[in-house]
N, C-alpha and C. Protein backbone atom coordinates (compact mmCIF):
# COMPACT_ATOMS: atom_id res chain seq x y z
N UNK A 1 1.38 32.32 0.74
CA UNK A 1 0.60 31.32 1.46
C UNK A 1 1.09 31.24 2.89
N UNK A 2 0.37 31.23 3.82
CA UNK A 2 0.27 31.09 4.96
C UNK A 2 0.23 29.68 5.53
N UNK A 3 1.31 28.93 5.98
CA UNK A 3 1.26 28.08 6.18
C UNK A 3 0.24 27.34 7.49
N UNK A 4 0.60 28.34 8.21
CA UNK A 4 -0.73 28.20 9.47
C UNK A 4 -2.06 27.63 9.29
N UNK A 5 -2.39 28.69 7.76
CA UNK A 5 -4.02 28.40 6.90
C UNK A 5 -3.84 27.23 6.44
N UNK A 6 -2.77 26.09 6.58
CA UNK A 6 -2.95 25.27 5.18
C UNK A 6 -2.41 23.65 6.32
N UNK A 7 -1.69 23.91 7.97
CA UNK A 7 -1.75 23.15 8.77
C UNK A 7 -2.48 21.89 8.34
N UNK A 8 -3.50 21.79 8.43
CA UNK A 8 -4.33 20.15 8.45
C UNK A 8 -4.16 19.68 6.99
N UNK A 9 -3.70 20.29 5.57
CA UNK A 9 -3.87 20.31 4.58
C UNK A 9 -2.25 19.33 4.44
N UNK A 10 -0.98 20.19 4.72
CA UNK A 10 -0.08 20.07 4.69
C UNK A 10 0.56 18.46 5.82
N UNK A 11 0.00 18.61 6.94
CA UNK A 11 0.26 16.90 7.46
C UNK A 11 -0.81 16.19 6.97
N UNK A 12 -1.76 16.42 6.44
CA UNK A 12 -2.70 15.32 5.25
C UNK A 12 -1.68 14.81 4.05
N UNK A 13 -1.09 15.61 3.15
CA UNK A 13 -0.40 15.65 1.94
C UNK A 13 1.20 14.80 2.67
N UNK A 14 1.33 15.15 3.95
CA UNK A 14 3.17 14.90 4.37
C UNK A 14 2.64 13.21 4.76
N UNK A 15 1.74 12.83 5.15
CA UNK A 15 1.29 11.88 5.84
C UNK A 15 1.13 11.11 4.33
N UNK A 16 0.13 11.27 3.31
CA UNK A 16 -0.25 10.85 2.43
C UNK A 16 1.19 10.00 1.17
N UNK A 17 2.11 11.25 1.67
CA UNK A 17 3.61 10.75 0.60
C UNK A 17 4.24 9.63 1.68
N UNK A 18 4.15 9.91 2.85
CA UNK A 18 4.68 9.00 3.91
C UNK A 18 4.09 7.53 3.84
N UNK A 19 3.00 7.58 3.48
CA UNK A 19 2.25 6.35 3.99
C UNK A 19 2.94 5.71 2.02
N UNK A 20 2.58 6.60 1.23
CA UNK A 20 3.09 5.93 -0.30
C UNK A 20 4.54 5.20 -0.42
N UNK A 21 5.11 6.14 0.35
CA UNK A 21 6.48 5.27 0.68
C UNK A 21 6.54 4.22 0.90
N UNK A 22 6.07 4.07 2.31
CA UNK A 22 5.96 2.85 3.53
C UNK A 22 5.69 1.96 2.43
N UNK A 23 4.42 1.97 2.46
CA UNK A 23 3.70 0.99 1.28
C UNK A 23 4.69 0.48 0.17
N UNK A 24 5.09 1.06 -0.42
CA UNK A 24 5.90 0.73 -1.96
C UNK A 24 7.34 0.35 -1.19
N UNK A 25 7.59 0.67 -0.58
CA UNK A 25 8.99 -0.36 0.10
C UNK A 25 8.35 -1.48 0.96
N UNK A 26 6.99 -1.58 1.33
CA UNK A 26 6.74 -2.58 2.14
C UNK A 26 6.30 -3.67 0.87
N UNK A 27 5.87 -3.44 0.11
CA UNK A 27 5.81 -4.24 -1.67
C UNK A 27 7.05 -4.81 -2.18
N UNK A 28 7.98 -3.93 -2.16
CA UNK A 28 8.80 -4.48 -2.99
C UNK A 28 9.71 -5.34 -1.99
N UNK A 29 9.76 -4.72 -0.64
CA UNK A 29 10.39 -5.87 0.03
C UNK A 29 9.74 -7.72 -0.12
N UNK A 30 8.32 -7.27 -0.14
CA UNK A 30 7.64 -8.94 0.14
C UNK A 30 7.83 -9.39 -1.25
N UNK A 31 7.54 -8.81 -2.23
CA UNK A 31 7.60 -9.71 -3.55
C UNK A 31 9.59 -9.76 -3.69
N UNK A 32 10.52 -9.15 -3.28
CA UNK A 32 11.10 -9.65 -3.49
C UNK A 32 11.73 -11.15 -2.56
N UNK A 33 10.88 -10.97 -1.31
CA UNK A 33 10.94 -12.08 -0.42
C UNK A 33 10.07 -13.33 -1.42
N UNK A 34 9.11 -13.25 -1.99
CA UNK A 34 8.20 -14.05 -2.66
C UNK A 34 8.94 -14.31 -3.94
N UNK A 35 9.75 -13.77 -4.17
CA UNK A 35 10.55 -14.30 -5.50
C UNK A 35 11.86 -15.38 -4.97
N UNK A 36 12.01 -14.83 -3.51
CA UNK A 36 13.24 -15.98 -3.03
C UNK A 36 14.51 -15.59 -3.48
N UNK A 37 14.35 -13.96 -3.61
CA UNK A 37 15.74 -13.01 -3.54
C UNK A 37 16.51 -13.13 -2.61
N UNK A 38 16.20 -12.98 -1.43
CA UNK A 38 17.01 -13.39 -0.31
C UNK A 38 17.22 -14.46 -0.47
N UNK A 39 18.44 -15.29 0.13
CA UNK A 39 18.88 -16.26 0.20
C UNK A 39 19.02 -17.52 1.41
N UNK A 40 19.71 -16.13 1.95
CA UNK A 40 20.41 -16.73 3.19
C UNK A 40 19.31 -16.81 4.54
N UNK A 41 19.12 -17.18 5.16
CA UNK A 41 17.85 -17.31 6.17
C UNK A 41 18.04 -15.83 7.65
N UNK A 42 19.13 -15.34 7.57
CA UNK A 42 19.19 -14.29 8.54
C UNK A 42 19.02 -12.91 7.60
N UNK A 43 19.20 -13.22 6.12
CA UNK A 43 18.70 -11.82 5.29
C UNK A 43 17.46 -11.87 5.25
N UNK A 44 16.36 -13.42 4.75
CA UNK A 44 15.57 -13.54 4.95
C UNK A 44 14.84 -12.66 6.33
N UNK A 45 15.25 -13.25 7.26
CA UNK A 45 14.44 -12.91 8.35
C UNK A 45 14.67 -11.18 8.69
N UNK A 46 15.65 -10.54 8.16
CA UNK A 46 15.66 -9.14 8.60
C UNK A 46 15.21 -8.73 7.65
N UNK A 47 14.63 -9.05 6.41
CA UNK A 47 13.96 -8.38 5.33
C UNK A 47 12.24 -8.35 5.51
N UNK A 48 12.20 -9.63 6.37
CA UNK A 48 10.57 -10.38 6.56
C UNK A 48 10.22 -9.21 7.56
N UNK A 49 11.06 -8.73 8.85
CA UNK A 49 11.04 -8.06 9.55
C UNK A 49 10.28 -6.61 9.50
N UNK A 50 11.72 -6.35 8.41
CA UNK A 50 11.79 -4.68 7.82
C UNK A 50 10.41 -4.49 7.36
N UNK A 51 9.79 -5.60 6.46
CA UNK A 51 8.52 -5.75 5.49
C UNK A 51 7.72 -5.70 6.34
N UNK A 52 7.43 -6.05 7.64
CA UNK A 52 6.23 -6.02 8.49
C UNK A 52 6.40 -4.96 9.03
N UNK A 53 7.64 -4.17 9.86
CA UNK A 53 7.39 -2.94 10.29
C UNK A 53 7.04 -1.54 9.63
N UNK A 54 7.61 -1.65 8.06
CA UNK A 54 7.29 -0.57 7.29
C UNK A 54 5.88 -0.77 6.82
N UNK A 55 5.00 -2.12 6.43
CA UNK A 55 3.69 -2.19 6.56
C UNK A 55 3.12 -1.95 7.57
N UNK A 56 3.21 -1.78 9.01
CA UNK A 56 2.37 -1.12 9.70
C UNK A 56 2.42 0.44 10.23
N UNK A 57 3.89 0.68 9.84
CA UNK A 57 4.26 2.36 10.05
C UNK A 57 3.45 3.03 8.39
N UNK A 58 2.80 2.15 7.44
CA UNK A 58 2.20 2.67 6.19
C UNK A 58 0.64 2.75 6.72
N UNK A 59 0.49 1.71 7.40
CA UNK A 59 -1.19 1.77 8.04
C UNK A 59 -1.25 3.09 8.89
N UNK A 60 -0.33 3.33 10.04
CA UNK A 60 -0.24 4.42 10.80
C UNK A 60 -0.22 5.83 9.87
N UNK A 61 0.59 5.52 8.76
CA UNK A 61 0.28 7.04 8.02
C UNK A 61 -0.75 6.98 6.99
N UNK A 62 -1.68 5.94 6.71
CA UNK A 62 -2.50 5.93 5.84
C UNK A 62 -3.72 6.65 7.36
N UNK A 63 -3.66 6.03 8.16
CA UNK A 63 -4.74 6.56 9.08
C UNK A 63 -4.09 8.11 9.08
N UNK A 64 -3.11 8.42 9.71
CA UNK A 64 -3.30 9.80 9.58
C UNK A 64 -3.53 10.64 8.60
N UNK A 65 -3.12 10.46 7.47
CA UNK A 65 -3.53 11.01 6.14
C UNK A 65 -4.78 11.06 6.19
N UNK A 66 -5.53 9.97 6.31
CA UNK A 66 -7.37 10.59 6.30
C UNK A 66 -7.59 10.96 7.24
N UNK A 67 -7.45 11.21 8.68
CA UNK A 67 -7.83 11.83 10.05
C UNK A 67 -7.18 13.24 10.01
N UNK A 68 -6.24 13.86 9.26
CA UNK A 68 -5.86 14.90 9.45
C UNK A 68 -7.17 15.58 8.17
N UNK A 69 -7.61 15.20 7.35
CA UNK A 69 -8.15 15.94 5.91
C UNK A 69 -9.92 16.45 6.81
N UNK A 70 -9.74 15.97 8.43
CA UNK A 70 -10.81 16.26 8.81
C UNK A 70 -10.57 17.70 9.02
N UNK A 71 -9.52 18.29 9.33
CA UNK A 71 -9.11 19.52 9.88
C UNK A 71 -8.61 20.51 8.50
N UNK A 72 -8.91 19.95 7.24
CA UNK A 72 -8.30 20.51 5.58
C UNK A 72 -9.83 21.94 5.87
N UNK A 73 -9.12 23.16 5.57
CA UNK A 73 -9.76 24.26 5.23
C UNK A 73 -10.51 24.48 4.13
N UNK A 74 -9.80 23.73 2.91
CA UNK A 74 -10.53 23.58 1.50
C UNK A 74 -11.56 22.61 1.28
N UNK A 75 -11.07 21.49 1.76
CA UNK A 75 -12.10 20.40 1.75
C UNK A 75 -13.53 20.31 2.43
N UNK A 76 -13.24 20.20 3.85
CA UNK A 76 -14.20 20.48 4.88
C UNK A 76 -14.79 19.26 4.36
N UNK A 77 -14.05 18.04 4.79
CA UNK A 77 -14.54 16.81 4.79
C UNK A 77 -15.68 16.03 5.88
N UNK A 78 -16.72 15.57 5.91
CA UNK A 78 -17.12 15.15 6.73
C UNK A 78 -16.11 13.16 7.29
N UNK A 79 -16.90 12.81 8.23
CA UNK A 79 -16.24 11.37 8.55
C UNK A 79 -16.45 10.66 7.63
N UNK A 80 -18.55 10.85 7.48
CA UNK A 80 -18.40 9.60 6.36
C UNK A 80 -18.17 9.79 4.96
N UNK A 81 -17.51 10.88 4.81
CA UNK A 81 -16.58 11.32 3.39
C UNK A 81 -14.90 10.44 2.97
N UNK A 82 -14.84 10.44 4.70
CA UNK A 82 -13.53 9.78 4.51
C UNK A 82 -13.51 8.60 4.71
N UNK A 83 -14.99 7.85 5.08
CA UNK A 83 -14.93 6.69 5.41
C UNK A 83 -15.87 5.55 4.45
N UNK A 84 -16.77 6.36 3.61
CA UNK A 84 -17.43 5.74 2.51
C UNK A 84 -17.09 6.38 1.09
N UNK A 85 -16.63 5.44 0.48
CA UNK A 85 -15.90 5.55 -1.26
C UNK A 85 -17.61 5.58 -1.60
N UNK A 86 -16.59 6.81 -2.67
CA UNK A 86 -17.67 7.99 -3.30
C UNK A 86 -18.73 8.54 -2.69
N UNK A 87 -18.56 9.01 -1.04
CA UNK A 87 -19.32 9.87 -1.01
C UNK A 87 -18.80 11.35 -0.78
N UNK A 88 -18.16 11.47 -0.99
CA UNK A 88 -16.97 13.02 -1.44
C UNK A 88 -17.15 13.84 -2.35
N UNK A 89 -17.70 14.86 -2.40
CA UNK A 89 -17.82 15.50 -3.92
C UNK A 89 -16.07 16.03 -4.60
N UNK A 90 -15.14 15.69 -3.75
CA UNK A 90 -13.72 15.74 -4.35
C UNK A 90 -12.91 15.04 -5.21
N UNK A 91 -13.37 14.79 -6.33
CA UNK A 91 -12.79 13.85 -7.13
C UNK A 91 -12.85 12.40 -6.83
N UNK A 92 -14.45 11.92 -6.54
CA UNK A 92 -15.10 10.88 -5.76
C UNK A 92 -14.77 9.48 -6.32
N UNK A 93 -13.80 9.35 -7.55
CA UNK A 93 -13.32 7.83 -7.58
C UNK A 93 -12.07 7.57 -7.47
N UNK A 94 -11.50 8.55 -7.46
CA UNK A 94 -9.71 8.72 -6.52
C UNK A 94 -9.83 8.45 -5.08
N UNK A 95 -10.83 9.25 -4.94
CA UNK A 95 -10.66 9.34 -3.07
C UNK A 95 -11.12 7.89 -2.78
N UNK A 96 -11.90 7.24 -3.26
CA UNK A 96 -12.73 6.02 -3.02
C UNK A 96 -12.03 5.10 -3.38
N UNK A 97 -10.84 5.11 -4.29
CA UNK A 97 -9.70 4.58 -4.06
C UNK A 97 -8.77 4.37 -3.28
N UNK A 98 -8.73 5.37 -2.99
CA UNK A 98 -7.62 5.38 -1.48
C UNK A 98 -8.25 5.09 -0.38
N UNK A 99 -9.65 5.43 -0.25
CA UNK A 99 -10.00 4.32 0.61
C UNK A 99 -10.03 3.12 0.74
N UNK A 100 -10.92 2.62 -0.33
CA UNK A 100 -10.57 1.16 -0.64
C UNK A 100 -8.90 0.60 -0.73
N UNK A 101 -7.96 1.23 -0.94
CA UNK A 101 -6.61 1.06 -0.52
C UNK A 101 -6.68 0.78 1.02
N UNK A 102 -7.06 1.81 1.55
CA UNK A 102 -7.04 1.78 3.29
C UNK A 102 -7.64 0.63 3.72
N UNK A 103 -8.72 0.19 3.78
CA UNK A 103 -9.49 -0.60 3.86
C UNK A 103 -8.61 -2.54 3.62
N UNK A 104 -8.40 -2.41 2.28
CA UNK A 104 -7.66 -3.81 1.96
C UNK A 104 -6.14 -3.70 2.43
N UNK A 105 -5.80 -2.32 2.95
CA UNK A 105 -4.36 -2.73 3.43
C UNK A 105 -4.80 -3.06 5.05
N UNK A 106 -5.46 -2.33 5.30
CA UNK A 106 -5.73 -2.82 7.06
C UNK A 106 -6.06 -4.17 7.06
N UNK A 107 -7.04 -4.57 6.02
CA UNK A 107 -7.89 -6.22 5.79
C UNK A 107 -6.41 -7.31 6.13
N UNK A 108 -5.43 -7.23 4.97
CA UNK A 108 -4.79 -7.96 4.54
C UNK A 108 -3.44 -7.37 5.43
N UNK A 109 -3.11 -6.41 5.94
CA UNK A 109 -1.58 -6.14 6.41
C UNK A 109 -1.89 -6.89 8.07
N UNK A 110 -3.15 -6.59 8.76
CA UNK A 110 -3.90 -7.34 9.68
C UNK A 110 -3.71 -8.67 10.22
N UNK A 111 -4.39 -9.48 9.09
CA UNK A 111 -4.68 -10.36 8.76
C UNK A 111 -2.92 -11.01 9.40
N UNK A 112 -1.93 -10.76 9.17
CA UNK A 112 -0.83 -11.19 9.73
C UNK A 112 -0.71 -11.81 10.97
N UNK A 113 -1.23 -10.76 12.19
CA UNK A 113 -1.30 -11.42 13.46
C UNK A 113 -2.43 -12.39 13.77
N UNK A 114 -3.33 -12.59 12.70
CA UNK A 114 -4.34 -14.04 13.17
C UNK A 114 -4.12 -14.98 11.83
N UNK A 115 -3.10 -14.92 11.76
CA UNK A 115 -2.72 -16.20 10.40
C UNK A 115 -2.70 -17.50 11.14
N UNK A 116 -2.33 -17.64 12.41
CA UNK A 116 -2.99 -19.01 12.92
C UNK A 116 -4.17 -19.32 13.37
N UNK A 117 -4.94 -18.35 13.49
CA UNK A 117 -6.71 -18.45 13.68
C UNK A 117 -7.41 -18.57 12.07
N UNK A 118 -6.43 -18.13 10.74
CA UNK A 118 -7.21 -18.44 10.10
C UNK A 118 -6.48 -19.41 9.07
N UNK A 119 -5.28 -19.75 9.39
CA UNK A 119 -4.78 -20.67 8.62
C UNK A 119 -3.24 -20.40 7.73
N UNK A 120 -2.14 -20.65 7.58
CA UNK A 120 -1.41 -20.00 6.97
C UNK A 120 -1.34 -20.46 5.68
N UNK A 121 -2.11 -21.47 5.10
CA UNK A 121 -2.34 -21.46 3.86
C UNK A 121 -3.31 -20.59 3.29
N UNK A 122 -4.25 -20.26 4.28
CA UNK A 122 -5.13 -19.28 3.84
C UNK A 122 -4.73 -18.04 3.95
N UNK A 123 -3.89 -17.76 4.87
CA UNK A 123 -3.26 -16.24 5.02
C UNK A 123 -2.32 -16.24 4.09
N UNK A 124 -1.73 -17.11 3.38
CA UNK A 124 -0.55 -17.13 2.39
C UNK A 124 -1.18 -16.35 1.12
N UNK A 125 -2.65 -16.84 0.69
CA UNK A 125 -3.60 -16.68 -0.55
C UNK A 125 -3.66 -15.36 -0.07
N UNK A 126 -4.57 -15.06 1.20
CA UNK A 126 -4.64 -14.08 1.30
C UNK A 126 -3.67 -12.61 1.03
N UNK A 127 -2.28 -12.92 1.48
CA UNK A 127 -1.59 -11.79 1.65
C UNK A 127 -1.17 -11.18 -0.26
N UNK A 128 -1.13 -12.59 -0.52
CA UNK A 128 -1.17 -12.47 -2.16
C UNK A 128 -1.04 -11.63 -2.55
N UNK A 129 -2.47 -10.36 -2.34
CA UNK A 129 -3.21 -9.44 -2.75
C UNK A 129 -2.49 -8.20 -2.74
N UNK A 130 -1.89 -8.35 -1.83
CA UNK A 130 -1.36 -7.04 -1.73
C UNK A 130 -1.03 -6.31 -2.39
N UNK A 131 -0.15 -6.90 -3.58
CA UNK A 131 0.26 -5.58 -4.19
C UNK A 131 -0.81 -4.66 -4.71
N UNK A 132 -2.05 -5.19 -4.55
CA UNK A 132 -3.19 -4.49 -5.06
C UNK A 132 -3.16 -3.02 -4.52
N UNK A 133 -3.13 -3.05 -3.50
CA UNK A 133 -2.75 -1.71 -2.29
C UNK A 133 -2.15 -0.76 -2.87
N UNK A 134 -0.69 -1.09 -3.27
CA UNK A 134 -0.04 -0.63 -4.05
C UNK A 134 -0.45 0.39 -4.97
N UNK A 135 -1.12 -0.98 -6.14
CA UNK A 135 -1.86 -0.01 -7.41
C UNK A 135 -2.86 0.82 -6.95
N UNK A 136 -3.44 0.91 -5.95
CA UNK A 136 -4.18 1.64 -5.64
C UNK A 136 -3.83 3.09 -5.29
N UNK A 137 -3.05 2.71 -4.23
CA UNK A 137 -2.43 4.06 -3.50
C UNK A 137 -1.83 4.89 -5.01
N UNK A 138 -1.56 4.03 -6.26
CA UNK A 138 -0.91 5.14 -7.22
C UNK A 138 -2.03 5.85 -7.76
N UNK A 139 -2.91 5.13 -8.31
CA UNK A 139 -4.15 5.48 -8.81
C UNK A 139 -4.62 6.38 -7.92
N UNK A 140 -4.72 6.61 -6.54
CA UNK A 140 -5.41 7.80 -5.68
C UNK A 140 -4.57 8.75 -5.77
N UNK A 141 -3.01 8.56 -5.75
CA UNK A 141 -2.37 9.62 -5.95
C UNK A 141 -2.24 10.63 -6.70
N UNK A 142 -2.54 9.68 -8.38
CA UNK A 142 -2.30 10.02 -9.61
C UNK A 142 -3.54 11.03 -9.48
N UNK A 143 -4.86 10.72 -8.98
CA UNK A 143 -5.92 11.24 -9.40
C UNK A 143 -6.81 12.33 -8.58
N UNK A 144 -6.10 11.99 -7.03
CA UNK A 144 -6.29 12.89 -5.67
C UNK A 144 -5.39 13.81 -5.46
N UNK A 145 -4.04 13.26 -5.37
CA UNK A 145 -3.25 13.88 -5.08
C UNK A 145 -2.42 15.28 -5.15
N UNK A 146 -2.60 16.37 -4.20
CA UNK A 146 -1.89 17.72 -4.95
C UNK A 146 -1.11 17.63 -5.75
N UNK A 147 0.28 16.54 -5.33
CA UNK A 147 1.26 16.69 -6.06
C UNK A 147 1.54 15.87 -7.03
N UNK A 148 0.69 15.04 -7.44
CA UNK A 148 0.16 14.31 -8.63
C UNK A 148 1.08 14.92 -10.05
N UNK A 149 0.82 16.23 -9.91
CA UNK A 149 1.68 16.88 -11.69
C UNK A 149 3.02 16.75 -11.39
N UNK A 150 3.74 16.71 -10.21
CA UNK A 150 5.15 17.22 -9.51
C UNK A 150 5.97 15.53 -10.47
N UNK A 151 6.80 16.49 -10.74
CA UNK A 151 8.12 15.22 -11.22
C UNK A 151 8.68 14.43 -10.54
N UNK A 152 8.82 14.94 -8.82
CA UNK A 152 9.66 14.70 -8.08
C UNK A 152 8.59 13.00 -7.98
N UNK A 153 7.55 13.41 -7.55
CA UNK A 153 6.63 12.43 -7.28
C UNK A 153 6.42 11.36 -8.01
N UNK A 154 6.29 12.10 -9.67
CA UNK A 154 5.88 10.90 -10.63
C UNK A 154 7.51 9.81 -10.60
N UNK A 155 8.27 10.33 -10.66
CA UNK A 155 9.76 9.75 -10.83
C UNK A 155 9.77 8.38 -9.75
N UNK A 156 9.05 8.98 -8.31
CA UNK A 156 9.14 7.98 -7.67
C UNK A 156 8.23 6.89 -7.62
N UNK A 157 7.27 7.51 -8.65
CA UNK A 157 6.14 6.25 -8.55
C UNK A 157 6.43 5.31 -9.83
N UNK A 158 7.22 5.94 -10.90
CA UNK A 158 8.04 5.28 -11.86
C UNK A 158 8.75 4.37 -11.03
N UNK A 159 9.61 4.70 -10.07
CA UNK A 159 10.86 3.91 -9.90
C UNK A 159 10.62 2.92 -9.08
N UNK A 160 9.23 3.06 -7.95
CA UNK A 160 9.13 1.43 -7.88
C UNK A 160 7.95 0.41 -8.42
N UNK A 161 7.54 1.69 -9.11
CA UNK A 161 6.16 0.94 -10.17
C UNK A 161 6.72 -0.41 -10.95
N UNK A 162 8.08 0.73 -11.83
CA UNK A 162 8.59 -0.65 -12.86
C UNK A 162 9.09 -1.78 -12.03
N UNK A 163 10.22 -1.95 -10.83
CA UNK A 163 10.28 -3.14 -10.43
C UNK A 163 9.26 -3.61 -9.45
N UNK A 164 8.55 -3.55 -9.28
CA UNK A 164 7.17 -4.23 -8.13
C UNK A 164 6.20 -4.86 -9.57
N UNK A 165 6.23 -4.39 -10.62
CA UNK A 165 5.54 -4.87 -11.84
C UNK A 165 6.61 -6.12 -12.27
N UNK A 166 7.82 -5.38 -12.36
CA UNK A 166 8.39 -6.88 -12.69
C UNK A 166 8.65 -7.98 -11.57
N UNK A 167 8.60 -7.74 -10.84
CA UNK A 167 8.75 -8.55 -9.57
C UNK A 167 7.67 -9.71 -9.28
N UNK A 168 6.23 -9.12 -9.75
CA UNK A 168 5.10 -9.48 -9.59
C UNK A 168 4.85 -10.10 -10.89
N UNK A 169 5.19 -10.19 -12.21
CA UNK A 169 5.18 -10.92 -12.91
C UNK A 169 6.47 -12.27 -13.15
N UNK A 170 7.24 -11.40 -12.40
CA UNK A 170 8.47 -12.88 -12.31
C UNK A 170 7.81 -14.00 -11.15
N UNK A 171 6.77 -13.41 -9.98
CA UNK A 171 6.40 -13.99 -9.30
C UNK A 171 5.23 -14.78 -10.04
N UNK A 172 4.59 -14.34 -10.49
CA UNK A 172 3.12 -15.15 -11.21
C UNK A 172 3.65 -16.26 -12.47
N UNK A 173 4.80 -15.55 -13.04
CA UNK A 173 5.25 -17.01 -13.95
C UNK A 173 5.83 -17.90 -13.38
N UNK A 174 6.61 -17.75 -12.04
CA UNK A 174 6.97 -18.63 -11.24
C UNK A 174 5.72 -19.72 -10.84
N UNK A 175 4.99 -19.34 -9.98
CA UNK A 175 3.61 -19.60 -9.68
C UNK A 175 2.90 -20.69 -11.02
N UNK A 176 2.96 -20.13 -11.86
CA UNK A 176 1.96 -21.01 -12.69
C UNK A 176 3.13 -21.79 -13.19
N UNK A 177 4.48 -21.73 -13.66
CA UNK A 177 5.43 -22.91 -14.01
C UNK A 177 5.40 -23.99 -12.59
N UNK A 178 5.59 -23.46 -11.37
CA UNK A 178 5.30 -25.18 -10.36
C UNK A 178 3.64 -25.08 -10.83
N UNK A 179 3.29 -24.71 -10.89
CA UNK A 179 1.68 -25.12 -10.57
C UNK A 179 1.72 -26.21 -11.63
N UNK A 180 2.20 -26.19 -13.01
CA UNK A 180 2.72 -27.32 -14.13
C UNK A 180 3.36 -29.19 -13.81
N UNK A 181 4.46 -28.36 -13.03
CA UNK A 181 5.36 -29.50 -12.69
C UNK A 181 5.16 -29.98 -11.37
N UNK A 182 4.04 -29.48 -9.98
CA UNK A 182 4.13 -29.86 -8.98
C UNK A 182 2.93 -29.18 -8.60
N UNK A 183 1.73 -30.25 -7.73
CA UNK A 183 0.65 -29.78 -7.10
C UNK A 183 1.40 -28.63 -5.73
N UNK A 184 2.33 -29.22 -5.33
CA UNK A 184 2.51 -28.50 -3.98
C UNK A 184 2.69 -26.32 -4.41
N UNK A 185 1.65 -26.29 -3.02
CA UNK A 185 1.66 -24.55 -3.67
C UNK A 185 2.86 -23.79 -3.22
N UNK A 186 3.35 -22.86 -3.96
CA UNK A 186 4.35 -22.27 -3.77
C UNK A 186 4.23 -21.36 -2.71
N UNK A 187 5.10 -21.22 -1.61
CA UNK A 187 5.17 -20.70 -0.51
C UNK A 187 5.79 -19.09 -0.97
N UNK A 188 4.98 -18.40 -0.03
CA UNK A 188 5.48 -16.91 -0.22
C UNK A 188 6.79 -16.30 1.06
């Protein structure tokens, strides 16, 4: 294989594991901020930090991951291939996943810098969501992705699948136990 021939293919795929990263450390940092793992208010704040810069260095490689698959030799993607879920003849409910990933992570990772135009109780609900992103980006991986069969890959989507799952259910029983004992909503 000629790597030359496979250029737009290969920073699509390097971009695509990059942005899975970002993402799944930018998850597990917030739910463990939303569980009130941190303690101390200066870990707090360099974790809140870390969590916002690796969520937007995940947006930056989620955009390049689909802007490079314009230049893929095999694919020969058009724009609105990469820009409307299921219109791809490439495995059209993976890819339309990862769009719709793209889409609700830009919506909601966004949504950060106008949380006082739209409310921070409402941006609180809002950011909620996120881990949705998450499941997504696995599901496109699992189902788009070249390296989808690779061990190296599945291992890592094991290793922060299981704690971002438990994290997110220690968070939701949290959540509905005050919701029991106290109207006031639990802050993320």
């Amino acid at each position: 294989m000629n790597p030359q021939e496979h250029t737009w293919w290969l920073l699509s795929r390097s971009a695509g594991i990059v942005a899975l990263l970002l993402i799944a450390a930018s998850t597990l940092m917030g739910l463990a901020l939303a569980n009130g793992l941190a303690k101390q208010p200066q870990a707090r704040k360099s974790i809140t930090t870390f969590h916002e810069h690796t969520a937007n260095a995940g947006l930056a490689a989620i955009g390049l991951h689909g802007v490079s698959l314009l230049g893929d030799a095999f694919l020969h993607p058009r724009v609105t291939d990469l820009l409307i879920p299921l219109a791809i003849d490439y495995r059209p409910l993976y890819v339309a996943t990862g769009i719709a990933a793209g889409y609700i992570a830009a919506l909601l990772g966004l949504s950060f810098y106008a949380r006082k135009r739209i409310g921070a109780k409402r941006w609180r609900k809002l950011h909620r969501a996120t881990p949705v992103v998450y499941v997504l980006a696995l599901i496109h991986t699992l189902g788009a992705g070249t390296d989808a069969g690779s061990s190296w890959l599945r291992a890592f989507m094991l290793a922060t699948a299981v704690p971002a799952a438990t994290l997110l259910a220690r968070r939701l029983i949290a959540t509905r136990k005050a919701g029991r004992i106290s109207v006031t909503p639990t802050k993320i």
